[in-house]
N, C-alpha and C. Protein backbone atom coordinates (compact mmCIF):
# COMPACT_ATOMS: atom_id res chain seq x y z
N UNK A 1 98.99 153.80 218.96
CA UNK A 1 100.16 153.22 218.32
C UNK A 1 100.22 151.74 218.68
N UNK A 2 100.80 150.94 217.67
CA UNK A 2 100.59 149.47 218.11
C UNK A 2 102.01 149.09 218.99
N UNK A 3 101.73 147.97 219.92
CA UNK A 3 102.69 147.63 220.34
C UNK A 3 103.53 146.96 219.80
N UNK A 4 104.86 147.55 219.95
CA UNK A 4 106.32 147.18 219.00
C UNK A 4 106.91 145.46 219.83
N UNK A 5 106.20 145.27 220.61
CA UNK A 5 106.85 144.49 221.01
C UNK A 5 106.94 142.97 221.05
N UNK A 6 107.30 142.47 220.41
CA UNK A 6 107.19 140.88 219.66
C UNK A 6 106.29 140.45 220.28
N UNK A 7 106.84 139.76 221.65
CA UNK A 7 106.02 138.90 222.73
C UNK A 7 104.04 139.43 223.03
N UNK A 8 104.48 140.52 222.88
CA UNK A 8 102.93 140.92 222.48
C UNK A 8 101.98 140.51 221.50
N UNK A 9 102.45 140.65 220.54
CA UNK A 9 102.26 140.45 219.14
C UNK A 9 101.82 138.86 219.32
N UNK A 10 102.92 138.55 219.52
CA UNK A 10 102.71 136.85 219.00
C UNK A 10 101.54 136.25 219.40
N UNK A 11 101.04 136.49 220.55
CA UNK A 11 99.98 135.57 220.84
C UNK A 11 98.65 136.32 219.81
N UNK A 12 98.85 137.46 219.27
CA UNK A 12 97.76 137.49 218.38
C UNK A 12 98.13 136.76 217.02
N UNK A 13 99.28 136.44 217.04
CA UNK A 13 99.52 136.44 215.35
C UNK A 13 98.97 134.68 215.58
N UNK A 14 99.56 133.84 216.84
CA UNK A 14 98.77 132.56 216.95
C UNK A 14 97.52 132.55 217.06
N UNK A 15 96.78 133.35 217.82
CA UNK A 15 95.39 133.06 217.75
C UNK A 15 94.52 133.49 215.95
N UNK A 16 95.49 133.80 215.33
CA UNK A 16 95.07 134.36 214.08
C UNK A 16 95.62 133.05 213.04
N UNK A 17 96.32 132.26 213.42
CA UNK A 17 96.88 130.83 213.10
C UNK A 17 95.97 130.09 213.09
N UNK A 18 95.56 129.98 214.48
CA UNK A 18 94.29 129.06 215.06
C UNK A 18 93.55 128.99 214.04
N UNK A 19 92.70 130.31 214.55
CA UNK A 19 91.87 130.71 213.53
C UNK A 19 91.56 129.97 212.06
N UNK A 20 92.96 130.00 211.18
CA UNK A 20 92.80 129.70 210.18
C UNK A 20 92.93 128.63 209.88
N UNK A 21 93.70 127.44 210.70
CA UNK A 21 93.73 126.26 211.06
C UNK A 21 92.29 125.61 210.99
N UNK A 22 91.49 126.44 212.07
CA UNK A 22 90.26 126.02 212.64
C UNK A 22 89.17 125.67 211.22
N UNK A 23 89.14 127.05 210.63
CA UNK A 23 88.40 127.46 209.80
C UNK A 23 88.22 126.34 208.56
N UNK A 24 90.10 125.73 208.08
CA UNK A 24 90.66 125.07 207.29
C UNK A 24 90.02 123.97 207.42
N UNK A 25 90.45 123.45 208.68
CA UNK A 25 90.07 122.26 208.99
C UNK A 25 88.29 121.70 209.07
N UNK A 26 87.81 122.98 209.44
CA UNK A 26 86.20 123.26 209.36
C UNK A 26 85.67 123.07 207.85
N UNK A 27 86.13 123.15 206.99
CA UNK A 27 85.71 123.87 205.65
C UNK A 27 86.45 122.21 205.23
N UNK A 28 87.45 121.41 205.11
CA UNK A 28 87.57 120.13 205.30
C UNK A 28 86.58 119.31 205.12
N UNK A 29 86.10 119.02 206.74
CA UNK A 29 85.66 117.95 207.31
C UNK A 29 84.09 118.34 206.59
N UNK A 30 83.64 119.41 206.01
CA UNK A 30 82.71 119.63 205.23
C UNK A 30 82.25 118.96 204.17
N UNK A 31 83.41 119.23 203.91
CA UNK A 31 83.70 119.01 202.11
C UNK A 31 83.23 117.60 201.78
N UNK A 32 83.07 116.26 202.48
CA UNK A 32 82.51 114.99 202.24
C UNK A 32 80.60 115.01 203.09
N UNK A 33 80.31 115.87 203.94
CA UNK A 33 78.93 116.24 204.01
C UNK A 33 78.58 116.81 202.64
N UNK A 34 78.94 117.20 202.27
CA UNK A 34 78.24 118.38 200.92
C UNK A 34 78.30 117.59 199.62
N UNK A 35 79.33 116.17 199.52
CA UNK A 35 78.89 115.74 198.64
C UNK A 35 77.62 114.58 198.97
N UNK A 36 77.40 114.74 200.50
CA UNK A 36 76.60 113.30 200.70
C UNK A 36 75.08 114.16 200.27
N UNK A 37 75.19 115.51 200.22
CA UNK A 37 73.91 116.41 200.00
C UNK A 37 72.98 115.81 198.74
N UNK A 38 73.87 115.47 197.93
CA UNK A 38 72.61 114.98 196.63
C UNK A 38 72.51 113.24 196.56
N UNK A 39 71.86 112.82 195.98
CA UNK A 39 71.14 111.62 195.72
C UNK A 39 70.88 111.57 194.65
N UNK A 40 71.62 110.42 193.97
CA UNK A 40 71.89 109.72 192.57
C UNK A 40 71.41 108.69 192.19
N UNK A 41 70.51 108.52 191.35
CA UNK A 41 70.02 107.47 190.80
C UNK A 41 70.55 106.65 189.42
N UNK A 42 70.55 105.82 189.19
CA UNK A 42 71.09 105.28 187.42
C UNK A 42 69.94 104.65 186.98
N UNK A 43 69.62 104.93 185.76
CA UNK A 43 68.38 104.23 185.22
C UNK A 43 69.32 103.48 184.06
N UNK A 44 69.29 102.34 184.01
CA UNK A 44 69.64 101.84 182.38
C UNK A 44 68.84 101.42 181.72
N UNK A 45 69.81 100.65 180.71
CA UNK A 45 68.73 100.27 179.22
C UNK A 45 66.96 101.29 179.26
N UNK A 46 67.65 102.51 179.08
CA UNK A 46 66.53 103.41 178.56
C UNK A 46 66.84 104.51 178.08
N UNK A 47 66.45 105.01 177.02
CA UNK A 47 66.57 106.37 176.57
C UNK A 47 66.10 107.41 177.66
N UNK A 48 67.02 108.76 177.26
CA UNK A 48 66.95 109.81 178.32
C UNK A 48 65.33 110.44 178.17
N UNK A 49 64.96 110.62 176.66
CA UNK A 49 63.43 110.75 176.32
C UNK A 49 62.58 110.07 177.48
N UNK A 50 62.77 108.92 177.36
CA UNK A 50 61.60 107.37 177.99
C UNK A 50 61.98 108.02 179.50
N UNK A 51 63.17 108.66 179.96
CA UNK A 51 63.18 108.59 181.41
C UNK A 51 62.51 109.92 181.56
N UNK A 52 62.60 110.82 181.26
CA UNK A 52 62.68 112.14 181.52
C UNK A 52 60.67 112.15 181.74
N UNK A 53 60.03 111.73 180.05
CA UNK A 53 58.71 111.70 180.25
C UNK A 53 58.27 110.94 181.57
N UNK A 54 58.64 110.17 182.04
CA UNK A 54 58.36 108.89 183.24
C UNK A 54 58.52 110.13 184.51
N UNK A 55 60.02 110.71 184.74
CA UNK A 55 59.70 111.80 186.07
C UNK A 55 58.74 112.82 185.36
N UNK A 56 58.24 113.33 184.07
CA UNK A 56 57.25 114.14 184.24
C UNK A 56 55.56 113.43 184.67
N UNK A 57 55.70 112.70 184.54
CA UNK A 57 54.26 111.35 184.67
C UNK A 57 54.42 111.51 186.50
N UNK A 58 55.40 111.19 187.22
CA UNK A 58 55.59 110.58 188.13
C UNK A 58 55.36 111.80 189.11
N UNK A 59 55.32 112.97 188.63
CA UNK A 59 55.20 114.45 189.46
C UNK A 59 53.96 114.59 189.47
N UNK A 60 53.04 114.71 188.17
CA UNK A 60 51.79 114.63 188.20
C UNK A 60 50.89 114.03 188.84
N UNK A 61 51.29 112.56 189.22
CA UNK A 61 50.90 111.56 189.29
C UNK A 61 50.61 111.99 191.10
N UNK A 62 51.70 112.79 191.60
CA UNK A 62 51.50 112.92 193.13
C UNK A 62 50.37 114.33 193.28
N UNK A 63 50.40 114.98 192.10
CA UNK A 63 48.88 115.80 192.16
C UNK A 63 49.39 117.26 191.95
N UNK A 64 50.44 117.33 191.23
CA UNK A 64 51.48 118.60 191.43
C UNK A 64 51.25 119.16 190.25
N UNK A 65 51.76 120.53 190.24
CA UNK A 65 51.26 121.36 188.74
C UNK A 65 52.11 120.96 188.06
N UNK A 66 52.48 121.22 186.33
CA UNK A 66 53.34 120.52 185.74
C UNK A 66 54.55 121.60 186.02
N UNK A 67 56.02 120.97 185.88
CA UNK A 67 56.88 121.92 186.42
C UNK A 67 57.48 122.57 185.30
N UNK A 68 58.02 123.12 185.74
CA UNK A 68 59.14 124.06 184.65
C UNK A 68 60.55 123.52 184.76
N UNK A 69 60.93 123.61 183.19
CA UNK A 69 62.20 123.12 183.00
C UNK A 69 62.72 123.92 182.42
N UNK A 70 64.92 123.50 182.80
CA UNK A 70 66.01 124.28 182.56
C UNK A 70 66.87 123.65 181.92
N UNK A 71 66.82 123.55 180.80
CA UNK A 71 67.70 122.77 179.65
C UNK A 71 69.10 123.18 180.41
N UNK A 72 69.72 122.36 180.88
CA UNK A 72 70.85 122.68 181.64
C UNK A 72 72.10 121.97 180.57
N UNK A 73 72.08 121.22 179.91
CA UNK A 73 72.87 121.00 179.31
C UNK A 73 73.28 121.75 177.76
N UNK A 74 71.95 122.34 177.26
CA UNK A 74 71.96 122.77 176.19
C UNK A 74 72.63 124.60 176.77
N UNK A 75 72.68 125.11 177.83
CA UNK A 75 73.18 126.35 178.56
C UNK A 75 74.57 125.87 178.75
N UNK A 76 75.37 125.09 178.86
CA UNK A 76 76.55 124.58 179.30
C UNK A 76 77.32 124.46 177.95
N UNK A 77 76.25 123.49 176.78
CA UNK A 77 77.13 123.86 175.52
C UNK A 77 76.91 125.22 175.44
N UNK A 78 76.03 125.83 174.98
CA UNK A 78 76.63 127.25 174.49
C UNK A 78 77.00 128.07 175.44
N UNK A 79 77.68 128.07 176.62
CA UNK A 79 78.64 128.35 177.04
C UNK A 79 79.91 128.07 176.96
N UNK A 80 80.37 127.13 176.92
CA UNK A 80 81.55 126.34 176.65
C UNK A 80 82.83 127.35 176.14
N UNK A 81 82.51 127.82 174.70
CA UNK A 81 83.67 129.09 174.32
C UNK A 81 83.78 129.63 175.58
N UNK A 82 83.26 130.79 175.80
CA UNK A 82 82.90 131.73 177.01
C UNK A 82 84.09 131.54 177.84
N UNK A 83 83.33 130.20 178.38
CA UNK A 83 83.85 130.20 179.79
C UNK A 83 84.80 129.04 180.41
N UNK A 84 85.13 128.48 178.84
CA UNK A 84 86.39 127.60 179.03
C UNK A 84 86.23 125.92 179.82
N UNK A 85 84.85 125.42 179.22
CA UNK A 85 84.70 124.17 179.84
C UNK A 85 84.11 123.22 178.30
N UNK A 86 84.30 122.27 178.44
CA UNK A 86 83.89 121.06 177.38
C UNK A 86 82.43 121.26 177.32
N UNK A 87 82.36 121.40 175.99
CA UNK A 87 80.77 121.59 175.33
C UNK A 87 80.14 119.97 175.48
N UNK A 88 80.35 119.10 176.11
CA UNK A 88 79.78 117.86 175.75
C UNK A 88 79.68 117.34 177.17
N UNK A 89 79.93 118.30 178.43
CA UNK A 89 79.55 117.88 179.50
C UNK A 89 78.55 116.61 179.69
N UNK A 90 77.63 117.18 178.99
CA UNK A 90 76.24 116.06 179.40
C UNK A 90 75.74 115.82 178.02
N UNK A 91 75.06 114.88 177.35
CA UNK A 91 74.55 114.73 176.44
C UNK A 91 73.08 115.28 176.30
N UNK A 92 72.77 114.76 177.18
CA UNK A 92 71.60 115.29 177.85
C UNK A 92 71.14 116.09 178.93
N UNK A 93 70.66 117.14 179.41
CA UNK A 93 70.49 117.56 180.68
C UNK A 93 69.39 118.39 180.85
N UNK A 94 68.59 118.10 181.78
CA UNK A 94 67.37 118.88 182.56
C UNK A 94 67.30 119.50 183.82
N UNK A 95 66.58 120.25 184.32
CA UNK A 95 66.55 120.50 185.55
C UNK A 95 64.99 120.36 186.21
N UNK A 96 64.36 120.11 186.18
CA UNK A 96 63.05 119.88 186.55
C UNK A 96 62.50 120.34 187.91
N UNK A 97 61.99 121.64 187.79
CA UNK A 97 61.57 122.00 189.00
C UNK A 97 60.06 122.58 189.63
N UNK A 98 59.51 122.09 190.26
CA UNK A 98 57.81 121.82 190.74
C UNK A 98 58.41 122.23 192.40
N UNK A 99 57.08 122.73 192.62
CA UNK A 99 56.46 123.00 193.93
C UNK A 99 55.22 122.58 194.53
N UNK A 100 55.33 121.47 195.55
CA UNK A 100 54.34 120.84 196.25
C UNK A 100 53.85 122.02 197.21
N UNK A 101 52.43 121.80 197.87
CA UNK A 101 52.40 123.49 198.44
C UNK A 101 52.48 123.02 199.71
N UNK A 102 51.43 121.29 199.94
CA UNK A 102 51.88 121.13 201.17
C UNK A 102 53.10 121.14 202.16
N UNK A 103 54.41 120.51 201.14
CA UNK A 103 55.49 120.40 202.06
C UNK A 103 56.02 121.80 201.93
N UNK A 104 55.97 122.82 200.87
CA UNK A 104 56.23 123.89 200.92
C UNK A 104 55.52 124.88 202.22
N UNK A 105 54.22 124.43 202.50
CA UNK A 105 53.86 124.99 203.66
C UNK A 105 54.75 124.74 204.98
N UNK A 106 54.32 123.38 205.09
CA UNK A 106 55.05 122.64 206.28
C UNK A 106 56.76 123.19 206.91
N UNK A 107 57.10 122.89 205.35
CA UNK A 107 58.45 123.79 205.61
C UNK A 107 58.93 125.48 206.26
N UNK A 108 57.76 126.27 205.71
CA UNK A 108 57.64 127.38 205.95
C UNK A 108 56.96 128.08 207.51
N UNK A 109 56.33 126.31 207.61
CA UNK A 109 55.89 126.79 209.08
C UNK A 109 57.07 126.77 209.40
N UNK A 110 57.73 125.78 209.58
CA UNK A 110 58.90 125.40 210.37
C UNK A 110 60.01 126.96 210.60
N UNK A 111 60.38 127.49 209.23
CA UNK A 111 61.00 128.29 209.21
C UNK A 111 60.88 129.41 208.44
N UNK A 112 60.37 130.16 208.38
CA UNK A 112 59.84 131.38 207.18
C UNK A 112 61.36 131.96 206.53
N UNK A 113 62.84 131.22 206.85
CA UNK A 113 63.61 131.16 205.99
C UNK A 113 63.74 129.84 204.83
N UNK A 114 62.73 128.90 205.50
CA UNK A 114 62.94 127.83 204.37
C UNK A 114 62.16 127.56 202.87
N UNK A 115 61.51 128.84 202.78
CA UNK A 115 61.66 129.12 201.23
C UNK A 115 62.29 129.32 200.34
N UNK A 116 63.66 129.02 200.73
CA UNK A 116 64.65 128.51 199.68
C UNK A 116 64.48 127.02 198.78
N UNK A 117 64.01 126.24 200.17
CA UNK A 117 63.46 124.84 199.51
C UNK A 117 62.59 124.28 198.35
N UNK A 118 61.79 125.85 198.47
CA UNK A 118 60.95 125.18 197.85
C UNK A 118 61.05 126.19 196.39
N UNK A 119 61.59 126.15 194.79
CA UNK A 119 60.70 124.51 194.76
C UNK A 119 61.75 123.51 194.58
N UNK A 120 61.26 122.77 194.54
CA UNK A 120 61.80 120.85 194.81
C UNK A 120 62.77 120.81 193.64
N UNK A 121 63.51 120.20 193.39
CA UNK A 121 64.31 119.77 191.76
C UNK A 121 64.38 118.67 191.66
N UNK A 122 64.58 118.20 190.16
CA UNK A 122 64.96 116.79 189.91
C UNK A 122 66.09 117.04 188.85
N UNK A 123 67.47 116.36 188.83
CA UNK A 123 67.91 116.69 187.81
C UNK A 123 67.94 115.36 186.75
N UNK A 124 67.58 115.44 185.56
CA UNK A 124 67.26 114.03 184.93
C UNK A 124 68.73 114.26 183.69
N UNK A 125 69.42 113.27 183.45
CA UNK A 125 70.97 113.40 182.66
C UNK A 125 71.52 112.51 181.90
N UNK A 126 71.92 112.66 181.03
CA UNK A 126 73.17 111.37 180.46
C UNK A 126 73.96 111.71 180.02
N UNK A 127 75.23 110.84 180.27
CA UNK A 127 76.39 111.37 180.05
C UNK A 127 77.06 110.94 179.00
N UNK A 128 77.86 111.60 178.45
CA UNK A 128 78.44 111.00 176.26
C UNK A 128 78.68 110.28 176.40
N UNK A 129 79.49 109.60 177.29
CA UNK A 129 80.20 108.27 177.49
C UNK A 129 79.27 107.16 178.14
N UNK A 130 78.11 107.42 178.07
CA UNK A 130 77.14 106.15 179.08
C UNK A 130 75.92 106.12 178.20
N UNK A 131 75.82 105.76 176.63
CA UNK A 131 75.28 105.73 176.54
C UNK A 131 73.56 104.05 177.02
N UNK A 132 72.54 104.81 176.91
CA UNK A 132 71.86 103.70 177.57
C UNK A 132 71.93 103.90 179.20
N UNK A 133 72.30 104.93 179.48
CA UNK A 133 72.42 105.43 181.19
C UNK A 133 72.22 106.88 181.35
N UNK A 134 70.74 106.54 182.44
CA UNK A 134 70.02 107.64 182.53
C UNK A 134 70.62 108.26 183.89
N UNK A 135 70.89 109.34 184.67
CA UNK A 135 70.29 109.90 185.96
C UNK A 135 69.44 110.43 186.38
N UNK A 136 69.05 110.04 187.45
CA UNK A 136 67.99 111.16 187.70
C UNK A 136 68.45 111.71 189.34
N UNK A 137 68.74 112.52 189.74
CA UNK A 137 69.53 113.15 191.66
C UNK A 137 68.65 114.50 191.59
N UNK A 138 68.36 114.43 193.17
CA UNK A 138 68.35 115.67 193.53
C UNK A 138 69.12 116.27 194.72
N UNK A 139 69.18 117.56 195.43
CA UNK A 139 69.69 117.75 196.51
C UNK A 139 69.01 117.75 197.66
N UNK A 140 69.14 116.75 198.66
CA UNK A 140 68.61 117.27 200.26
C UNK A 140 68.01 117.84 200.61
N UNK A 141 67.35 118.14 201.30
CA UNK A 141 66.40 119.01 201.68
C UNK A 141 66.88 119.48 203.22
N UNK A 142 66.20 120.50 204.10
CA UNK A 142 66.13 120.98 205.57
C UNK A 142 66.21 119.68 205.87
N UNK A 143 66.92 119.78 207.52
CA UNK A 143 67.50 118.89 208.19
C UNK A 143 65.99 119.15 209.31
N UNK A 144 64.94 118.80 209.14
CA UNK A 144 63.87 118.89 209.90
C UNK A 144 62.32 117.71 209.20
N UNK A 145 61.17 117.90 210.07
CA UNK A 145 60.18 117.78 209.50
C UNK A 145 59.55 117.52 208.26
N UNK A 146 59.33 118.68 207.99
CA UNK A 146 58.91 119.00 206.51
C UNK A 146 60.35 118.21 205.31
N UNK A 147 61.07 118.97 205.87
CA UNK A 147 62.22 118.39 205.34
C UNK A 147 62.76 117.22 204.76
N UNK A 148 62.38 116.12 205.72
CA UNK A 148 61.98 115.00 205.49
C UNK A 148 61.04 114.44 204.84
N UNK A 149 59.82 115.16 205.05
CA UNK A 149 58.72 114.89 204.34
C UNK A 149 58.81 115.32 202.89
N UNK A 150 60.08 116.21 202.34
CA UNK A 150 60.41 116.47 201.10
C UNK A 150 60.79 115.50 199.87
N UNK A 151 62.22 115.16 201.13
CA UNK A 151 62.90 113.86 200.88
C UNK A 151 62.03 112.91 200.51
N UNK A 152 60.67 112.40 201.24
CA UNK A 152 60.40 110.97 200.89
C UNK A 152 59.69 111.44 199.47
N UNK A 153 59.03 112.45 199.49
CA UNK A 153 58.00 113.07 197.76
C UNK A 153 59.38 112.69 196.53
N UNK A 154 60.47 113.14 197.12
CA UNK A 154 61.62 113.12 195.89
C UNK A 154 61.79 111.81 195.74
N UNK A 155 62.06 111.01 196.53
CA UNK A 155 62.33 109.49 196.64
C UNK A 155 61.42 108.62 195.90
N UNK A 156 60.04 109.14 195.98
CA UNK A 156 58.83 108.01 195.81
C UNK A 156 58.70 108.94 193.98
N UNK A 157 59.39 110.44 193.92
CA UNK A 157 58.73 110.55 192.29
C UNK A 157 60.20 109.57 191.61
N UNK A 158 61.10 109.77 192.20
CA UNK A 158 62.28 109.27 191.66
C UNK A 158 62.24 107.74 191.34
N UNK A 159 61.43 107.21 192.06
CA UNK A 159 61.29 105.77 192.31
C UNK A 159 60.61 105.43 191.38
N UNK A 160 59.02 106.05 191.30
CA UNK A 160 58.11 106.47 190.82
C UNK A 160 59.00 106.26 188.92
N UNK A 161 59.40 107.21 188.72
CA UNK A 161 59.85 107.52 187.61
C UNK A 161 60.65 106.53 186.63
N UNK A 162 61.40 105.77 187.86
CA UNK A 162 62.88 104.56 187.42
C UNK A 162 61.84 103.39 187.32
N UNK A 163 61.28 102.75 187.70
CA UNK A 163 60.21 101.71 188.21
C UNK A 163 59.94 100.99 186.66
N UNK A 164 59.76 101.85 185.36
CA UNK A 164 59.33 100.97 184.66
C UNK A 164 60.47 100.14 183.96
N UNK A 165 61.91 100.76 184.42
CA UNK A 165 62.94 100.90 183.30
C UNK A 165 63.88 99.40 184.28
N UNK A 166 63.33 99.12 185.58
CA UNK A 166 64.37 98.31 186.23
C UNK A 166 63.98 96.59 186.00
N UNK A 167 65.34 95.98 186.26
CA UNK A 167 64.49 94.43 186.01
C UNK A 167 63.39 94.31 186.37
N UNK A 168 63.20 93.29 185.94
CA UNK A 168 62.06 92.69 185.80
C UNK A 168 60.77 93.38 185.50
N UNK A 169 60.80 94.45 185.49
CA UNK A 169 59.81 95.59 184.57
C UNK A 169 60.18 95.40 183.03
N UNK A 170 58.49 96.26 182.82
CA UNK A 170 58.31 95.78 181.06
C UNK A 170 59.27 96.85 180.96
N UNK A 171 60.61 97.07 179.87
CA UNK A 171 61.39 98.39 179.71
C UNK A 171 60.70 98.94 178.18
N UNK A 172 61.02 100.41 178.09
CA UNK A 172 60.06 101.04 177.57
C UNK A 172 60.72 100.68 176.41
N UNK A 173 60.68 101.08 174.78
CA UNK A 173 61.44 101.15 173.97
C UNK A 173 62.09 102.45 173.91
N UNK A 174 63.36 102.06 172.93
CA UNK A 174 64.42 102.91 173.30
C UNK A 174 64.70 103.71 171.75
């Protein structure tokens, strides 16, 4: 039978306060890590075409199989009825996803749970309202090694990819 008796009680019902305080405040101070998780690029004065072919050039180019893509924007419009969000999210949208085997190894030494990482993404985008403005972001990788060594492959295809479209580069036609 539980104890009837307040003073008893209470110190569970505070540590069950705490608790949720803790948790609150945990789930918080999160919430600005998780947006620092992805990495955003802007490409201008270029069509989403001219960018998109450039990160498929720029994957190859590091010796990688060609990747598979997820029309992510064209899944979002025809969702839209459904599920109650604006069919015009993105004008454009891709998901671009390849697997390097080395850092996929590396990673896997590290942790035979970090085959989640792999494979790699790029998301390449434009938005209705920007036209002449490309993105290209991906998300973070393991907070390790390999991990890092992910990061710089994403950085240098991303770079790789934006490179022809920035001043003082020849820009492609549009």
């Amino acid at each position: 039978m539980p104890n009837a008796n307040p003073a008893v009680r209470r110190p569970q019902s505070l540590r069950t306060a705490l608790a949720v305080i803790a948790t609150a405040a945990g789930l918080a101070a999160a919430l600005p890590a998780a947006a620092q998780e992805l990495v955003v690029r802007s490409v201008q004065a270029a069509s989403y075409q001219d960018v998109h072919d450039a990160l498929i050039d720029a994957i190859a180019e590091q010796g990688i199989a060609p990747p598979s893509e997820n029309d992510f924007g064209d899944l979002l419009a025809r969702t839209a009825a459904d599920l109650g969000h604006r069919p015009d999210l993105y004008a454009e949208a891709r998901l671009v996803s390849f697997c390097s085997t080395p850092i996929a190894a590396r990673l896997a030494a590290e942790s035979v749970h970090n085959m989640l990482y792999c494979p790699l993404a790029i998301a390449v985008y434009r938005l209705p309202a920007e036209r002449g403005r490309v993105y290209l972001s991906y998300r973070r990788n393991a907070d390790s090694a390999g991990g890092k060594a992910a990061e710089v492959l994403l950085e240098r295809i991303i770079s790789r990819a934006a490179a022809p479209f920035e001043a003082g580069s020849r820009k492609a036609p549009q």
